[in-house]
Each structure stands twice: as C-alpha cells, then as structure tokens.
N, C-alpha and C. Protein backbone atom coordinates (compact mmCIF):
# COMPACT_ATOMS: atom_id res chain seq x y z
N UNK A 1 0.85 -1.18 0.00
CA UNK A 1 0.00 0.00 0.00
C UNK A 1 0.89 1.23 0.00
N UNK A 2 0.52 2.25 -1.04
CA UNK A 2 1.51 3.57 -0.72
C UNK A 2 0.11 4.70 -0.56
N UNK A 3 0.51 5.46 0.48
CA UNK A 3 -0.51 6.51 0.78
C UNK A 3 0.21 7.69 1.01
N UNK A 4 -0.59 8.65 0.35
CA UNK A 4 -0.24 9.72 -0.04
C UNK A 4 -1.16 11.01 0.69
N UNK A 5 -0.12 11.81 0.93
CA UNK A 5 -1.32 13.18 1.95
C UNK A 5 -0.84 14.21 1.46
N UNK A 6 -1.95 15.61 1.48
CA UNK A 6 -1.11 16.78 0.78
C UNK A 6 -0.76 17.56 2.21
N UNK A 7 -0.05 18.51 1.73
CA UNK A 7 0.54 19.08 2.83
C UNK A 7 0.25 19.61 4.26
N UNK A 8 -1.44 20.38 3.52
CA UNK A 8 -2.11 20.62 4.75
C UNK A 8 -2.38 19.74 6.17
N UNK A 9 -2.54 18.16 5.54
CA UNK A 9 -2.42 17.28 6.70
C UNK A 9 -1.34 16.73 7.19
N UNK A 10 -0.09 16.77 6.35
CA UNK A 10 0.93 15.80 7.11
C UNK A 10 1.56 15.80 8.11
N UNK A 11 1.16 16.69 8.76
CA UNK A 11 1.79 17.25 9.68
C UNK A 11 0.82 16.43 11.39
N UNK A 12 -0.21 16.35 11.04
CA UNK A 12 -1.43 15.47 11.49
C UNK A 12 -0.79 14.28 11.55
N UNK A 13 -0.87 13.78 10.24
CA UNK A 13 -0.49 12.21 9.78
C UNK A 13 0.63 11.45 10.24
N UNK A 14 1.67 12.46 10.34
CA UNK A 14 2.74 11.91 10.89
C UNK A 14 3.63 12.33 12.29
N UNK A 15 2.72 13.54 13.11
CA UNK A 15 3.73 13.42 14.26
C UNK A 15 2.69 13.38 15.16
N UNK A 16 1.07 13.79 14.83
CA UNK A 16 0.18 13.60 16.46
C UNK A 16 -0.42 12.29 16.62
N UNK A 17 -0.60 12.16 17.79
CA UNK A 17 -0.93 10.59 18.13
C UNK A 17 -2.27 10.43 18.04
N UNK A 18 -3.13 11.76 18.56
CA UNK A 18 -4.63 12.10 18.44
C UNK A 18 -4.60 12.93 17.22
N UNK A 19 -4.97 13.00 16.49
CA UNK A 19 -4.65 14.26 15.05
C UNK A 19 -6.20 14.43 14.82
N UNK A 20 -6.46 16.01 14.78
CA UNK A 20 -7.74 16.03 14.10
C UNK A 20 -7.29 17.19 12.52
N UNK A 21 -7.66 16.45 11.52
CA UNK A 21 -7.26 16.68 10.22
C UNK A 21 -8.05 18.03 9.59
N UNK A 22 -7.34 19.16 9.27
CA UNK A 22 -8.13 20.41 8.86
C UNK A 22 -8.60 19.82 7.96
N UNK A 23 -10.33 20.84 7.51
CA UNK A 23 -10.80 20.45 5.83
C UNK A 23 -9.78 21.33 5.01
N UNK A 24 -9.80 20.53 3.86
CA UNK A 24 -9.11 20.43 2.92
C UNK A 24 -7.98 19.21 2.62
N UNK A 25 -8.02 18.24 4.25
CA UNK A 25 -6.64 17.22 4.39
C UNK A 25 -7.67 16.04 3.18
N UNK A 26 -6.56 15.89 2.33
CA UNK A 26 -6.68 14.72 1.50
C UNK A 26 -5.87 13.61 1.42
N UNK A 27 -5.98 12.23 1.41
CA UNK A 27 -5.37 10.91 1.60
C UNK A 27 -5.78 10.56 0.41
N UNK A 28 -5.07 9.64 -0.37
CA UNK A 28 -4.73 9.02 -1.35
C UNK A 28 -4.43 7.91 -1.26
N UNK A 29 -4.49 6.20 -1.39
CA UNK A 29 -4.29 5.20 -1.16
C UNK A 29 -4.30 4.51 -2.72
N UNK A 30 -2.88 3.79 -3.05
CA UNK A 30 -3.06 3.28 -3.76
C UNK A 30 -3.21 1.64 -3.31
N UNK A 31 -4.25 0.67 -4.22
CA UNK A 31 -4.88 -0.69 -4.02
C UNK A 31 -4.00 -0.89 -5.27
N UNK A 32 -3.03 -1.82 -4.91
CA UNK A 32 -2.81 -2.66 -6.21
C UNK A 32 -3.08 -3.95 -6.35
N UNK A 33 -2.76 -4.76 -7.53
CA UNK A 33 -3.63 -6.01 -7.95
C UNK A 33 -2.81 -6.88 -6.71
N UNK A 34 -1.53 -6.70 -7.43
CA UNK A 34 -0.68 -8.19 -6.42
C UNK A 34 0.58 -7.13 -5.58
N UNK A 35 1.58 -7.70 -4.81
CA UNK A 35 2.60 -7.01 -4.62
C UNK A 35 3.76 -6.68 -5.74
N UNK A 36 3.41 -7.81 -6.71
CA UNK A 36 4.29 -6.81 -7.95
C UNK A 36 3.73 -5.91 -8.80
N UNK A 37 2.83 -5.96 -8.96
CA UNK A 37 2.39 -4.61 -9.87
C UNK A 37 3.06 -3.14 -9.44
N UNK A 38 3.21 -2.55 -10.71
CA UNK A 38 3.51 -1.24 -10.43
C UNK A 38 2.76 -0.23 -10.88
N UNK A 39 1.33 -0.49 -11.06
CA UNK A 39 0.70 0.45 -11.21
C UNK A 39 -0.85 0.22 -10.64
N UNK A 40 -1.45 1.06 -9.81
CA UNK A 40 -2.85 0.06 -9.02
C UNK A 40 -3.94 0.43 -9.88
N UNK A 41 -4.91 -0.36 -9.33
CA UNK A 41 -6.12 -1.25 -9.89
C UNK A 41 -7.28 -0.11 -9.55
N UNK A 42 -6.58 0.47 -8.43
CA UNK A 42 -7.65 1.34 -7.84
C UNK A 42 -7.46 2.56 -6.98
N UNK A 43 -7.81 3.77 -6.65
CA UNK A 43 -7.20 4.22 -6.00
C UNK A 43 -8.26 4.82 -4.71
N UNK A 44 -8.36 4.97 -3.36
CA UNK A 44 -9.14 5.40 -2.80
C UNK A 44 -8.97 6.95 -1.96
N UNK A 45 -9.18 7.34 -1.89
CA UNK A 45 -9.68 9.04 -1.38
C UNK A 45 -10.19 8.78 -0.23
N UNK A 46 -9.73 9.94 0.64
CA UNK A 46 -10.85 10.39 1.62
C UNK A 46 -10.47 12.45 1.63
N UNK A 47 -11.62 12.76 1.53
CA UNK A 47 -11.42 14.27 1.49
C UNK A 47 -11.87 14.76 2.90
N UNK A 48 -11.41 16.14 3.85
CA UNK A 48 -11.59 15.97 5.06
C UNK A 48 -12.83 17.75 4.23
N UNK A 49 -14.41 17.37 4.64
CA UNK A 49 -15.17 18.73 4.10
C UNK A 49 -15.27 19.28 5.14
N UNK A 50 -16.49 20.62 4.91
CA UNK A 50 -16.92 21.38 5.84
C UNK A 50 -17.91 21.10 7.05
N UNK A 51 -17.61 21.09 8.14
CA UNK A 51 -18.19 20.67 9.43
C UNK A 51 -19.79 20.94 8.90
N UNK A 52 -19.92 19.70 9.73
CA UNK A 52 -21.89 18.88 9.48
C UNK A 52 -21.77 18.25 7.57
N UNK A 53 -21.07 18.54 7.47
CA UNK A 53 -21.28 17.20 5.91
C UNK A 53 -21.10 15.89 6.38
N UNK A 54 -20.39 15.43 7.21
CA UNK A 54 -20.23 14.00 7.40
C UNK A 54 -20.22 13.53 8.68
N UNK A 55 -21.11 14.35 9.92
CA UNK A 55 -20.78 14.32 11.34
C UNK A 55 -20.56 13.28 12.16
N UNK A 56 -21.07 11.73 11.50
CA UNK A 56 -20.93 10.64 11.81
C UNK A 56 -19.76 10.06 11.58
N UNK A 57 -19.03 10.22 10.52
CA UNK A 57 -18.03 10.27 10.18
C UNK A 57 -16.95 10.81 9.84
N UNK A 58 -16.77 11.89 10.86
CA UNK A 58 -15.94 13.38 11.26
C UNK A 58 -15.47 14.26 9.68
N UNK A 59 -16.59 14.08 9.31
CA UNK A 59 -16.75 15.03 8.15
C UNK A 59 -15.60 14.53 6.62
N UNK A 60 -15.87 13.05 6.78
CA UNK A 60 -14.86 12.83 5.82
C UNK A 60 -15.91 12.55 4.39
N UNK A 61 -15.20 12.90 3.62
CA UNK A 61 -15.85 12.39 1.90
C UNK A 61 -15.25 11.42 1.81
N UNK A 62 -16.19 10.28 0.99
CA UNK A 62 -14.62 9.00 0.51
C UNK A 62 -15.11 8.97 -0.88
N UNK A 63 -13.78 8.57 -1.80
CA UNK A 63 -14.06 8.00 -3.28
C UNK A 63 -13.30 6.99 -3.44
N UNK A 64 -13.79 6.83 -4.89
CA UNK A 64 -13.03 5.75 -5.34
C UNK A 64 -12.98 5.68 -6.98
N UNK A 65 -12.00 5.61 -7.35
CA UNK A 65 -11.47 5.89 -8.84
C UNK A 65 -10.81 5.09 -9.11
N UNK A 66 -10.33 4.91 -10.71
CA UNK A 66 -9.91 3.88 -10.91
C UNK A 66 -8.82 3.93 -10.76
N UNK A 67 -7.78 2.50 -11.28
CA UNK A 67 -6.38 3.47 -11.22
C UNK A 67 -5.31 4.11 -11.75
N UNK A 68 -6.32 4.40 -13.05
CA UNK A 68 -5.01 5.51 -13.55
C UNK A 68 -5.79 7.05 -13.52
N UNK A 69 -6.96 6.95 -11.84
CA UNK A 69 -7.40 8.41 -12.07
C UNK A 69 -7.86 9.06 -12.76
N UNK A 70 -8.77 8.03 -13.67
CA UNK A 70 -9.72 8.91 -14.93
C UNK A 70 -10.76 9.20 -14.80
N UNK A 71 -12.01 7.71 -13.89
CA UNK A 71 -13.19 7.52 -13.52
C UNK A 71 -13.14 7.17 -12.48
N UNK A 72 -14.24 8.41 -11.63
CA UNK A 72 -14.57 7.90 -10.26
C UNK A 72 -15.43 6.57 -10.52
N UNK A 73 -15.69 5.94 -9.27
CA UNK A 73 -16.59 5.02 -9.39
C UNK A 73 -17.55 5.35 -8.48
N UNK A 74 -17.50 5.69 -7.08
CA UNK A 74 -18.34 5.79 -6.00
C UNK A 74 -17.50 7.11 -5.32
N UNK A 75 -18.34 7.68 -4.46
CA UNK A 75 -18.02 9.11 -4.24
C UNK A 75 -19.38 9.69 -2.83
N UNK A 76 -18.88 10.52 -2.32
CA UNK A 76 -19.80 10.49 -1.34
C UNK A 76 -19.81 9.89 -0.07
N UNK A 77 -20.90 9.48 1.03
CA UNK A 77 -20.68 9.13 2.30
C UNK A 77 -20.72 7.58 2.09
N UNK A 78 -20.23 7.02 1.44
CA UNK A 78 -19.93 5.66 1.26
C UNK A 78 -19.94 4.81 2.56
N UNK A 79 -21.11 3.76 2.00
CA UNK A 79 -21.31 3.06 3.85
C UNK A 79 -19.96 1.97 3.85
N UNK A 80 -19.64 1.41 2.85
CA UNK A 80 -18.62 0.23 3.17
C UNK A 80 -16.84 1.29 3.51
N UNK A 81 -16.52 2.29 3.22
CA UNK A 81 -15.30 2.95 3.90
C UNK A 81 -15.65 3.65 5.15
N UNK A 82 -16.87 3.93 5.55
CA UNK A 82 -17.80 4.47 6.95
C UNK A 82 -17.14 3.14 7.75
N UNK A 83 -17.93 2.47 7.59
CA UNK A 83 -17.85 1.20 8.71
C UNK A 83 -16.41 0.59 9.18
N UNK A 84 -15.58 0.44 8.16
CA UNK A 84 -14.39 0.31 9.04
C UNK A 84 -13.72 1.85 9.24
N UNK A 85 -13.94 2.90 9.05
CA UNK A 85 -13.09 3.94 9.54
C UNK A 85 -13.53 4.18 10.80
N UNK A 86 -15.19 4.17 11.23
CA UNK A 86 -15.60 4.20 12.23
C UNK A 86 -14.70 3.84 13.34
N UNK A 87 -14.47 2.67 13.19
CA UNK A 87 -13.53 2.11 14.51
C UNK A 87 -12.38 3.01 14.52
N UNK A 88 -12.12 3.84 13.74
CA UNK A 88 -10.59 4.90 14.17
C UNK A 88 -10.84 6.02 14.47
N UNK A 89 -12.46 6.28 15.65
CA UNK A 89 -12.86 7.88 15.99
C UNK A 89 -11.87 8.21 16.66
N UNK A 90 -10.62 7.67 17.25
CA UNK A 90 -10.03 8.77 18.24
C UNK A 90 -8.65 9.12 17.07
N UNK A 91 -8.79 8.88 16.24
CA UNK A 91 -7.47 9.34 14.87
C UNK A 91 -8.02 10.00 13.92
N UNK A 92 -9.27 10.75 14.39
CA UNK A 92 -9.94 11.25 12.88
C UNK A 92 -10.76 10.61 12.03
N UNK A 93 -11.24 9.71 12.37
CA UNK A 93 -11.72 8.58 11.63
C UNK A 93 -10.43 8.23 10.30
N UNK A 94 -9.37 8.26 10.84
CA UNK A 94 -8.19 8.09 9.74
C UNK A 94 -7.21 6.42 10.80
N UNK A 95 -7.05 5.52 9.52
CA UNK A 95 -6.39 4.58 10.00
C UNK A 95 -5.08 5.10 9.51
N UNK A 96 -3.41 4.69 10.50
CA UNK A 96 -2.74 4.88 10.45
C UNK A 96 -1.65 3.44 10.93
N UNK A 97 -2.45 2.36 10.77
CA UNK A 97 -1.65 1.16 10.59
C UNK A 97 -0.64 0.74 9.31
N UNK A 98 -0.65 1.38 8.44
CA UNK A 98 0.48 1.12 7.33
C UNK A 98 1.97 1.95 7.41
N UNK A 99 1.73 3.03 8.71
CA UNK A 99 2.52 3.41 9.35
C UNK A 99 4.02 2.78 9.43
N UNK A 100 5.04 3.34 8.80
CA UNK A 100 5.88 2.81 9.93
C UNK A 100 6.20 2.66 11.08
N UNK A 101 6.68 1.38 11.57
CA UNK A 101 6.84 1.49 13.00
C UNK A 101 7.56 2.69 14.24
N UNK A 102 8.81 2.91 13.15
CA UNK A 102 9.71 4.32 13.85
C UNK A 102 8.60 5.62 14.02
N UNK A 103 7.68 5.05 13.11
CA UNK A 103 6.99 7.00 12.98
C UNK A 103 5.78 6.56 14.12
N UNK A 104 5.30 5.60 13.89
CA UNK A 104 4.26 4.81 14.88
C UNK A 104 4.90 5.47 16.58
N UNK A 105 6.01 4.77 16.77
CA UNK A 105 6.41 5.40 18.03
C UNK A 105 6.91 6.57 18.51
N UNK A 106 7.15 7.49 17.13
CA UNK A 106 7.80 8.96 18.17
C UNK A 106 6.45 9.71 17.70
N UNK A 107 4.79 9.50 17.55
CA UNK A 107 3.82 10.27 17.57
C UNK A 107 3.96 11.00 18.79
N UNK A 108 3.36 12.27 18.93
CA UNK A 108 3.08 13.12 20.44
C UNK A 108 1.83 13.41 20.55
C-alpha cells in the first residue's frame, strides 16, 4: 500500500498521536492487484469537508477511482469505507496502521 497526503495534513499524519485533520486534508491510497504490480487497480480518497457534511463520520468524503485516475466510481458518504473507519474515531476517523513502526512510536 503507498498513501499519499497533501501538505495541509501531514503534519497530522505523521507526528500527532490524536490528530484532528483540517478540511481540505486529503489521503490518497493506492490498491494494487498483487505485490508486484507497479501500477494500481484502484485508488481510494478520503477528502476531510466542511463541518456537518459527514458528522458521523468526522466530516470525511470518501471516493473511489480507478487506477489511472480517470473515472470515479463511488463518491460520497460511502457506507462500506464508513464502517471500518468508524472504529478509528479517536485518529480522525483516519487509520494509520500502514505506518511505519519508527513513525508509529515517536507520535506526540
């Protein structure tokens, strides 16, 4: 998995242990087919919007496009990326298990 954040959040992403992500923080995840491929199959989004768009789900948008980024496919409050982000309310509703371990431990 390679995941990608723009600037506004990385700072979130990679040094607080509790991080709450300004709108505008965008994540990027690339899904590829196997571990050798070098180019993915799919790519998934989460956009961080304006407070009360997503209150259940701390205001995140999710998509999903293909993967060379031409056609979305699904877009919106998507119940199947809801349900497992859910379980990460105290990170933003943001999982941060693909983490490295070094960065995993000097969070503050």
């Amino acid at each position: 998995i390679t995941v990608y954040v723009n600037e506004i959040r990385q700072h979130a992403m990679m040094e607080e242990r509790a991080p709450h992500f300004p709108q505008g923080s965008v994540i990027v995840k690339e899904k590829l087919k196997t571990p050798e491929s070098s180019t993915p199959e799919l790519l998934t989004l989460m956009i961080k919007r304006e407070r009360g768009y997503n209150p259940g789900s701390g205001d995140w948008e999710y998509m999903v496009v293909d993967g060379n980024g031409q056609s979305i496919q699904a877009r919106g409050k998507l119940e199947n990326c809801q349900s497992c982000h859910l379980m990460e309310k105290n990170t933003d509703y943001v999982s941060r298990s693909y983490l490295p371990v070094e960065v995993q431990k000097a969070l503050k």
